[in-house]
Protein backbone atom coordinates (compact mmCIF):
# COMPACT_ATOMS: atom_id res chain seq x y z
CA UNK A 1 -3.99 2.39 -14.53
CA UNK A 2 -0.62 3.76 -13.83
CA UNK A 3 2.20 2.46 -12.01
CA UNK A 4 4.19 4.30 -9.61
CA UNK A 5 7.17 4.15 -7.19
CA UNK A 6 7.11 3.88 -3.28
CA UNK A 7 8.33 8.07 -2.95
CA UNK A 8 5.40 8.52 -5.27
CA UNK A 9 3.10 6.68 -3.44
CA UNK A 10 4.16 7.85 -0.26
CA UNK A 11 3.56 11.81 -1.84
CA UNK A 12 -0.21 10.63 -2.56
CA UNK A 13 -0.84 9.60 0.69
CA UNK A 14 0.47 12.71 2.16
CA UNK A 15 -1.76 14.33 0.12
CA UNK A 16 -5.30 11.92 1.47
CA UNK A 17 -5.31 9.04 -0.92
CA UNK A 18 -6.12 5.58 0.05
CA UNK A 19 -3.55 2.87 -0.22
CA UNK A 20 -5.30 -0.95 -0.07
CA UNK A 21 -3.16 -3.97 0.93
CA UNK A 22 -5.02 -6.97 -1.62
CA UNK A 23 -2.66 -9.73 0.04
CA UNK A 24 -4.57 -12.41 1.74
CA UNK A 25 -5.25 -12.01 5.85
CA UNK A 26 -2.20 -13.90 6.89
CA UNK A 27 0.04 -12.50 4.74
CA UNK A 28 -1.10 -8.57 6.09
CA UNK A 29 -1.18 -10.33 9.49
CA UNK A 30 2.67 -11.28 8.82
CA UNK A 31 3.63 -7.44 7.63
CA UNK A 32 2.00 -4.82 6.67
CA UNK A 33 2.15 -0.70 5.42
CA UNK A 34 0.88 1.15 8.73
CA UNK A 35 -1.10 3.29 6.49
CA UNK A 36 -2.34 0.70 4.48
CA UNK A 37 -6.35 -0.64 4.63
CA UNK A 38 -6.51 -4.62 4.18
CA UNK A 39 -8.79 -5.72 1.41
CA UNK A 40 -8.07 -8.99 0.42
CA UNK A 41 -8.05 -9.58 -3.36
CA UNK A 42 -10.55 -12.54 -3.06
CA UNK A 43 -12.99 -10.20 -1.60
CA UNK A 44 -12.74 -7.55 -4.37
CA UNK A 45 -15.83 -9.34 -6.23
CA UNK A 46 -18.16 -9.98 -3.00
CA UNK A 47 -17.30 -6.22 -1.26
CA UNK A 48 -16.20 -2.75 -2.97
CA UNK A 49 -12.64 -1.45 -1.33
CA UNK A 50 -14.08 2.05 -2.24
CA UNK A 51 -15.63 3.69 0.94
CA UNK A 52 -17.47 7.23 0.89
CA UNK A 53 -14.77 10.06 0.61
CA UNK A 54 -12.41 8.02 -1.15
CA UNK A 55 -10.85 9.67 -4.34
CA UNK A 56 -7.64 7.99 -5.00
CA UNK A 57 -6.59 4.48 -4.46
CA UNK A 58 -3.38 2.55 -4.81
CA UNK A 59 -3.10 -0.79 -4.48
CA UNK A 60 -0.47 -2.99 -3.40
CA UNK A 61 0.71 -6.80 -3.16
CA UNK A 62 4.04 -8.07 -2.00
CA UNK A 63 5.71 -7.99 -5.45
CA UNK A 64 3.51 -5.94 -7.79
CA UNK A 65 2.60 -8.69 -9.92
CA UNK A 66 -0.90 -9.84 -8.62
CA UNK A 67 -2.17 -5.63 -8.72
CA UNK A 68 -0.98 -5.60 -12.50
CA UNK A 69 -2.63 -9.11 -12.99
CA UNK A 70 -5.66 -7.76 -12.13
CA UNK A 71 -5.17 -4.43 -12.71
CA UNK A 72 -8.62 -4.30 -14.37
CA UNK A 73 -10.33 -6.15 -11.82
CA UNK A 74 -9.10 -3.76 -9.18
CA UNK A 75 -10.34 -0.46 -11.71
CA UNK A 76 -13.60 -1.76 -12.35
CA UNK A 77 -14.00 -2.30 -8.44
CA UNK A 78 -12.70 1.18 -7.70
CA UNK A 79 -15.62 3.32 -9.17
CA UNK A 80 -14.84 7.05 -10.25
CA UNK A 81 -11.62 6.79 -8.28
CA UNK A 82 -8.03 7.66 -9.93
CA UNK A 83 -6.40 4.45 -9.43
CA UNK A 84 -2.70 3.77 -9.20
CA UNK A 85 -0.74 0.45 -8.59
CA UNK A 86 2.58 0.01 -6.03
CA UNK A 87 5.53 -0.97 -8.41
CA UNK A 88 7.61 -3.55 -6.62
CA UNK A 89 4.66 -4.17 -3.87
CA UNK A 90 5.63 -4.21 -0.36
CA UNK A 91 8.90 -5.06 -1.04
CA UNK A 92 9.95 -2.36 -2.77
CA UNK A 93 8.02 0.09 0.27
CA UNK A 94 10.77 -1.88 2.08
CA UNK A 95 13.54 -1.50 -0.10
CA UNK A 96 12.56 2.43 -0.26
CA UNK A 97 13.53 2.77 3.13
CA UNK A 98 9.10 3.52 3.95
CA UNK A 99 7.79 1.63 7.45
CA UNK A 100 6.01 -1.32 7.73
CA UNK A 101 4.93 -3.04 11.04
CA UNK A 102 7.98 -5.06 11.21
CA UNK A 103 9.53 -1.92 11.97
CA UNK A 104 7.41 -1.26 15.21
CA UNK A 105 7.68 -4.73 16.17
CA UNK A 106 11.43 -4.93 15.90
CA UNK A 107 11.71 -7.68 13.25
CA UNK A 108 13.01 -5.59 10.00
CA UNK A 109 16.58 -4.68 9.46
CA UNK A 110 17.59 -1.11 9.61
CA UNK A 111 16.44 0.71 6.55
CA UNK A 112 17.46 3.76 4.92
CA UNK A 113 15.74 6.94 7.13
CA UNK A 114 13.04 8.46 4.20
CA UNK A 115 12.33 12.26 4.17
CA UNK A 116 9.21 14.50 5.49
CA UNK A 117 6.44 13.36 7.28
CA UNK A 118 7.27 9.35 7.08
CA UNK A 119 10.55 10.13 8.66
CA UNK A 120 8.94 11.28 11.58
CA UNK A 121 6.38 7.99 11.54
CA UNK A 122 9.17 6.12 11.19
CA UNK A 123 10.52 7.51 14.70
CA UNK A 124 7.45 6.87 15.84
CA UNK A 125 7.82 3.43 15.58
CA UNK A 126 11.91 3.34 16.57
């Protein structure tokens, strides 16, 4: 499973693929990636993240360390899917400059204003 950077993420989801939050409800609750579906990591076991269409997946924490901790978990759960992990988590979506819902609900600081289609979500949300 491969990891990649925010701008690379951010490319894949231009392009349809799926990007799972695995934090726990209250931390999504707290912030979370607009885009992003919320599948808690202690549900991975009991329910498949993979829904019918899917084709590529990447998942993210807040740091990046609990996706590459269970980096295999999350692959075997992920069926014929091409599977990628968020380097740096939510955080570094943040430090990127990319929205989260803190934006649209006035609580982040001012971030750097990202290219393409997110710029214009990001006005969205201004």
């Amino acid at each position: 499973m491969k990891t990649i950077s925010a701008e690379q993420a951010a490319r894949l989801i231009d392009d349809g693929a799926v990007f799972i939050d695995i934090r726990e409800s209250h931390e999504h609750a707290n912030e979370n990636i607009p885009s992003a579906r919320h599948h808690a990591l202690s549900q991975i076991d009991a329910e498949h993240p993979v829904r019918a269409g899917d084709t590529v997946l990447i998942y993210h924490c807040k740091s990046g360390a609990r996706t590459k901790m269970n980096a295999k978990r999350l692959a075997a759960a992920s069926g014929r899917c091409e599977v990628y992990l968020l380097g740096g988590g939510i955080e570094e979506w943040k430090r990127a400059g990319l929205p989260t819902s803190a934006d649209r609900d006035g609580k982040a600081a001012a971030r750097a204003r990202p290219v393409g289609w997110l710029s214009r979500l990001v006005a969205l949300f201004r």
